[in-house]
N, C-alpha and C. Protein backbone atom coordinates (compact mmCIF):
# COMPACT_ATOMS: atom_id res chain seq x y z
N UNK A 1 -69.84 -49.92 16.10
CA UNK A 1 -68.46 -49.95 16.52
C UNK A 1 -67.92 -48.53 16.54
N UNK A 2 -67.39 -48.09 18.03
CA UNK A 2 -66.10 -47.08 17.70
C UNK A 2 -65.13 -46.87 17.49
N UNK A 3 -64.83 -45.79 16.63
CA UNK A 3 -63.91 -45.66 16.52
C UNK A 3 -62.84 -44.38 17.26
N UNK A 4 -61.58 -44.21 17.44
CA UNK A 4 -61.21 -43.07 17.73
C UNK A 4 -60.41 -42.30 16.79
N UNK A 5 -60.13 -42.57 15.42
CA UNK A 5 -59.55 -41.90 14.35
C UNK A 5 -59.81 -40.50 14.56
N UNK A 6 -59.40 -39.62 14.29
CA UNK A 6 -59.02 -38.25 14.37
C UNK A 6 -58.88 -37.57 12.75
N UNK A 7 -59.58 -38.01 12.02
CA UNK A 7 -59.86 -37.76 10.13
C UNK A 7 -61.15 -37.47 9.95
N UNK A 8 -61.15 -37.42 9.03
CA UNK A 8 -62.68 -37.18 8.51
C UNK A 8 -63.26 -35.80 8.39
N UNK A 9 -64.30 -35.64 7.64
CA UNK A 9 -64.72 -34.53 7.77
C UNK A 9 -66.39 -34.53 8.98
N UNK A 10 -66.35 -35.54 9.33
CA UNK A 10 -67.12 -35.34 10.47
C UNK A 10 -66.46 -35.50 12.00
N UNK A 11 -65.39 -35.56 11.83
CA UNK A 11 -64.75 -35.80 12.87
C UNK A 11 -63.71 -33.99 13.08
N UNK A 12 -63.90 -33.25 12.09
CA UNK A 12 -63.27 -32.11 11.97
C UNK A 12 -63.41 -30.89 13.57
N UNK A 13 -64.36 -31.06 13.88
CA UNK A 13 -65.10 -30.25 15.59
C UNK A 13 -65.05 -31.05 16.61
N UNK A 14 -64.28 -32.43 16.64
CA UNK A 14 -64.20 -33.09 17.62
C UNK A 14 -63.37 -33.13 18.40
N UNK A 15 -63.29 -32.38 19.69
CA UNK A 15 -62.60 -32.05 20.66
C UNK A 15 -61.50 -33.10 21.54
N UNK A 16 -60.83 -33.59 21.28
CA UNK A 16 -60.43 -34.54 21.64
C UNK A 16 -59.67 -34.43 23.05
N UNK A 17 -59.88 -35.43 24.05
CA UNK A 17 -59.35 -34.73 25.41
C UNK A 17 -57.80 -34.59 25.53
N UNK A 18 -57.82 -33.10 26.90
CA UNK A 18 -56.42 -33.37 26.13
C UNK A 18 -55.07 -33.70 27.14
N UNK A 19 -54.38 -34.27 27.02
CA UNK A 19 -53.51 -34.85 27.32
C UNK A 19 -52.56 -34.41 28.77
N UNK A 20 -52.74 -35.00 29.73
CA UNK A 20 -52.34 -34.46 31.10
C UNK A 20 -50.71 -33.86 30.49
N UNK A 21 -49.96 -34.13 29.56
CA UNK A 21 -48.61 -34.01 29.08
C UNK A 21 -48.73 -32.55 28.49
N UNK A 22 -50.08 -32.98 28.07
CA UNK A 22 -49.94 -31.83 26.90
C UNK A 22 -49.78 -31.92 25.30
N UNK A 23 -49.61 -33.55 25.08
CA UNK A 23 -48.61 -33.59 23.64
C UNK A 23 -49.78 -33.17 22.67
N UNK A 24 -50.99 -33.10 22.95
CA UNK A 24 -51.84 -32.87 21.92
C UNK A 24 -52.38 -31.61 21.67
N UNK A 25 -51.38 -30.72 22.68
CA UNK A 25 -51.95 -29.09 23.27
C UNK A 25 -52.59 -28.20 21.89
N UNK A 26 -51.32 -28.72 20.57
CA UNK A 26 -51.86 -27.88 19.34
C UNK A 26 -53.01 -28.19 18.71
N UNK A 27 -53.29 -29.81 18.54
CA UNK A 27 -54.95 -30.00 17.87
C UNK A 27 -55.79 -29.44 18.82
N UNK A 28 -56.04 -30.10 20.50
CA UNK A 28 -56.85 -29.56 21.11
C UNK A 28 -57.48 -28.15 20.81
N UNK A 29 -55.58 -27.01 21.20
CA UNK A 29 -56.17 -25.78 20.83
C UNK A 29 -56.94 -25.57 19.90
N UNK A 30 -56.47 -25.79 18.44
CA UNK A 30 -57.18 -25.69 17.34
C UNK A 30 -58.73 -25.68 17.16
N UNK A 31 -58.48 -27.39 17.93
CA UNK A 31 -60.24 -27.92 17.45
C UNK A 31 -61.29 -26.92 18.54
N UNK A 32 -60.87 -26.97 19.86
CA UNK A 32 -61.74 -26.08 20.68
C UNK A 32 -61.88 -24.60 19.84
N UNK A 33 -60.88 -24.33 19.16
CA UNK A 33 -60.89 -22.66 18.36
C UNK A 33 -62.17 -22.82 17.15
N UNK A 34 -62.14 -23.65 16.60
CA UNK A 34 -62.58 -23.92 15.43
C UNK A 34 -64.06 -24.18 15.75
N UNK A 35 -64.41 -25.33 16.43
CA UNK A 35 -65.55 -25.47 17.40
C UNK A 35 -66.70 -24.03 18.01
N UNK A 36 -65.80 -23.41 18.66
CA UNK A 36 -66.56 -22.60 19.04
C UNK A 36 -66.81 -21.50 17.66
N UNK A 37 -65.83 -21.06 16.71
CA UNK A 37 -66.16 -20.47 16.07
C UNK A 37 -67.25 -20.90 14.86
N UNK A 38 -67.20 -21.92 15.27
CA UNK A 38 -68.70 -22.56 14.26
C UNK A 38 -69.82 -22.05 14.56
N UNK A 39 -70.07 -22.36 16.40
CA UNK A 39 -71.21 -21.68 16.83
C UNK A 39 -71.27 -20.58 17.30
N UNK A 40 -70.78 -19.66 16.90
CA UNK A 40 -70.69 -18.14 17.06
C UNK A 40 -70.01 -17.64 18.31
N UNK A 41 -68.96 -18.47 18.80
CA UNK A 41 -68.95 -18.45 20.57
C UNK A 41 -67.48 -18.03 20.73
N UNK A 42 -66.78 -17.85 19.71
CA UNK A 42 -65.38 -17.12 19.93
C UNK A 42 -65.10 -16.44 20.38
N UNK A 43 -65.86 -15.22 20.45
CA UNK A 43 -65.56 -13.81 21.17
C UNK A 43 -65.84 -13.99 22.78
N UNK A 44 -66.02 -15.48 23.18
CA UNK A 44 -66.26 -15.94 24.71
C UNK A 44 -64.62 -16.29 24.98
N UNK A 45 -64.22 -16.30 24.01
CA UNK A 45 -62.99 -17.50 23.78
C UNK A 45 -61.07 -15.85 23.93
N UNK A 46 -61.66 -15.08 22.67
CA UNK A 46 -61.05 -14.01 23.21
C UNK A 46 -61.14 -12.76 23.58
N UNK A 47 -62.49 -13.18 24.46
CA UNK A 47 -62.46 -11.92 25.34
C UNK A 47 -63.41 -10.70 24.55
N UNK A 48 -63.61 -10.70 23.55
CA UNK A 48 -64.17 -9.65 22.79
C UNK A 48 -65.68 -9.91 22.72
N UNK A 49 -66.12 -10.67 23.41
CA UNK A 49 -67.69 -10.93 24.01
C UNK A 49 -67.76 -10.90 25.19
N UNK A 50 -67.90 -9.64 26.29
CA UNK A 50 -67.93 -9.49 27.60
C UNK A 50 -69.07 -9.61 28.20
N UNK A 51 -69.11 -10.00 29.62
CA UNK A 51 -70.23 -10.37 29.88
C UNK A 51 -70.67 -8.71 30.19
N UNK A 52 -71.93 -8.35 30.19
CA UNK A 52 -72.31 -6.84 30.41
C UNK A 52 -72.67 -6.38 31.98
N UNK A 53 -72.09 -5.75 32.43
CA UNK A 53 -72.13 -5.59 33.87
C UNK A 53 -73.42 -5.07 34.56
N UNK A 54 -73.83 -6.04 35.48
CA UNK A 54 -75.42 -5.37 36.33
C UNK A 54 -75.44 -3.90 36.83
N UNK A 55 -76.12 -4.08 36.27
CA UNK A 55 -76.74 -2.36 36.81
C UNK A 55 -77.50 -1.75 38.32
N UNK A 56 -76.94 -2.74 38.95
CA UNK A 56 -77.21 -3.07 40.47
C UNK A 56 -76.07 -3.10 40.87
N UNK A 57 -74.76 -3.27 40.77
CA UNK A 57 -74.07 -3.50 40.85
C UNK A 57 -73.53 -2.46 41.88
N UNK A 58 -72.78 -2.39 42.63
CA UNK A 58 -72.48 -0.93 44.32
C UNK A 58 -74.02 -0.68 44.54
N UNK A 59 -75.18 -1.61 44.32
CA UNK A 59 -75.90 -0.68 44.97
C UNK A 59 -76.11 -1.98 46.68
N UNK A 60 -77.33 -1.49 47.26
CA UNK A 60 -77.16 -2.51 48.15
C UNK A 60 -78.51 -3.72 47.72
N UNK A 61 -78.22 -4.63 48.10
CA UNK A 61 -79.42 -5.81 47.27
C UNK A 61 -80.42 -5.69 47.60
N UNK A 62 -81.34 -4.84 47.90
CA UNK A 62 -82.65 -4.87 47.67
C UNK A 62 -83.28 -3.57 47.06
N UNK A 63 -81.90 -3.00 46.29
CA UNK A 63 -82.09 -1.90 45.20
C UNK A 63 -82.85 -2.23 44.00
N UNK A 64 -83.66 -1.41 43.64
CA UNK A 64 -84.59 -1.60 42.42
C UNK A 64 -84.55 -0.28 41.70
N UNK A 65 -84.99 -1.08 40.51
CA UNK A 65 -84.71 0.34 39.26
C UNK A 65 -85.89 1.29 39.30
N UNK A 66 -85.86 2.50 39.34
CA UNK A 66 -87.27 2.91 39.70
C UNK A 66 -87.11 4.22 38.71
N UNK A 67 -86.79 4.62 38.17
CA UNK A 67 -86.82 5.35 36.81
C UNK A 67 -86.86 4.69 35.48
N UNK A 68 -87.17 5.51 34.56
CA UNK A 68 -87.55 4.89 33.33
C UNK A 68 -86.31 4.45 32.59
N UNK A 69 -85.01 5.47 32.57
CA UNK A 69 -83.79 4.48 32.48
C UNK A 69 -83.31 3.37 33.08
N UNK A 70 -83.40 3.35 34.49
CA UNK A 70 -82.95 2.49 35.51
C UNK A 70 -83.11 1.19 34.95
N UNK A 71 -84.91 1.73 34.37
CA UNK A 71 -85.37 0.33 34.23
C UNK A 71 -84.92 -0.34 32.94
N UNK A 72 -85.15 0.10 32.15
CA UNK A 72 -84.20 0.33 30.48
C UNK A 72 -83.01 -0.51 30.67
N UNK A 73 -82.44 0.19 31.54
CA UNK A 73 -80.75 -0.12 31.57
C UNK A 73 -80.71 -1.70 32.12
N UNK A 74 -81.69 -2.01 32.86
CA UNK A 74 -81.97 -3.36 33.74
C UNK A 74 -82.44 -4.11 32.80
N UNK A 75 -83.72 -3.89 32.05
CA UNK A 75 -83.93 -4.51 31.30
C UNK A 75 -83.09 -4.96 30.00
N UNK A 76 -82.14 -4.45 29.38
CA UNK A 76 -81.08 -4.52 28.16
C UNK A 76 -79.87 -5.25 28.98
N UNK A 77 -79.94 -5.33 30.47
CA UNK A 77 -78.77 -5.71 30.99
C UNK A 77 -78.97 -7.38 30.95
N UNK A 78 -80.26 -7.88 31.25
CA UNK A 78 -80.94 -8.82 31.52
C UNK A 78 -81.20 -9.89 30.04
N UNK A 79 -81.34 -8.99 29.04
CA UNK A 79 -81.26 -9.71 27.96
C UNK A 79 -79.86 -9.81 27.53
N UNK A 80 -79.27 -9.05 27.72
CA UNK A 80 -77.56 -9.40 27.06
C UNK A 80 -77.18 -10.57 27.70
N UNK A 81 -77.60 -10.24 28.89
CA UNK A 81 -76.65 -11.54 30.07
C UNK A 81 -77.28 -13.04 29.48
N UNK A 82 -78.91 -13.23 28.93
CA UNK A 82 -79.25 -14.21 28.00
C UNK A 82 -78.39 -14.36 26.88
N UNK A 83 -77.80 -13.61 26.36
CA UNK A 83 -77.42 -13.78 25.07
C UNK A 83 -76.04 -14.08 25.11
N UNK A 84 -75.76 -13.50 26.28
CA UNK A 84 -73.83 -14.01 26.42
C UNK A 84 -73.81 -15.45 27.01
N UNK A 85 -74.99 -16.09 28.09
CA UNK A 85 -74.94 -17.34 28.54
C UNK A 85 -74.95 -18.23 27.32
């Protein structure tokens, strides 16, 4: 059986949808805040986890890194962008 109670301590990260009105705007906020900061994902939340910008980026698309930084810089760009998804 479900339930929809809003208590508990397993029910504490449970996002509850939120309300075309709005009336629930403050738990929502909360719980989505709280939520993500469980799984390390806050700094997605304000901004202080940026995604890291390609290093291709103004060039034209079938640019390739062809120095030993280039490649460096491509390669560290490529794992961040894993780590911020």
């Amino acid at each position: 059986m479900s339930t929809n109670h809003d208590c508990g301590e397993s029910n504490k990260y449970l996002i509850p949808k939120l309300d075309a009105m709005g009336k629930n705007w403050t738990i929502w906020k909360f719980r989505v805040d709280m939520s993500l900061g469980a799984k390390g994902l806050k700094g997605h939340l304000n901004g202080k986890k940026r995604k890291s910008i390609d290093p291709a980026s103004g060039h034209s698309p079938a640019w390739i890194p062809t120095t030993p930084a280039k490649i460096k810089a491509f390669e560290d760009y490529e794992k961040d962008l894993e780590e911020w998804e």
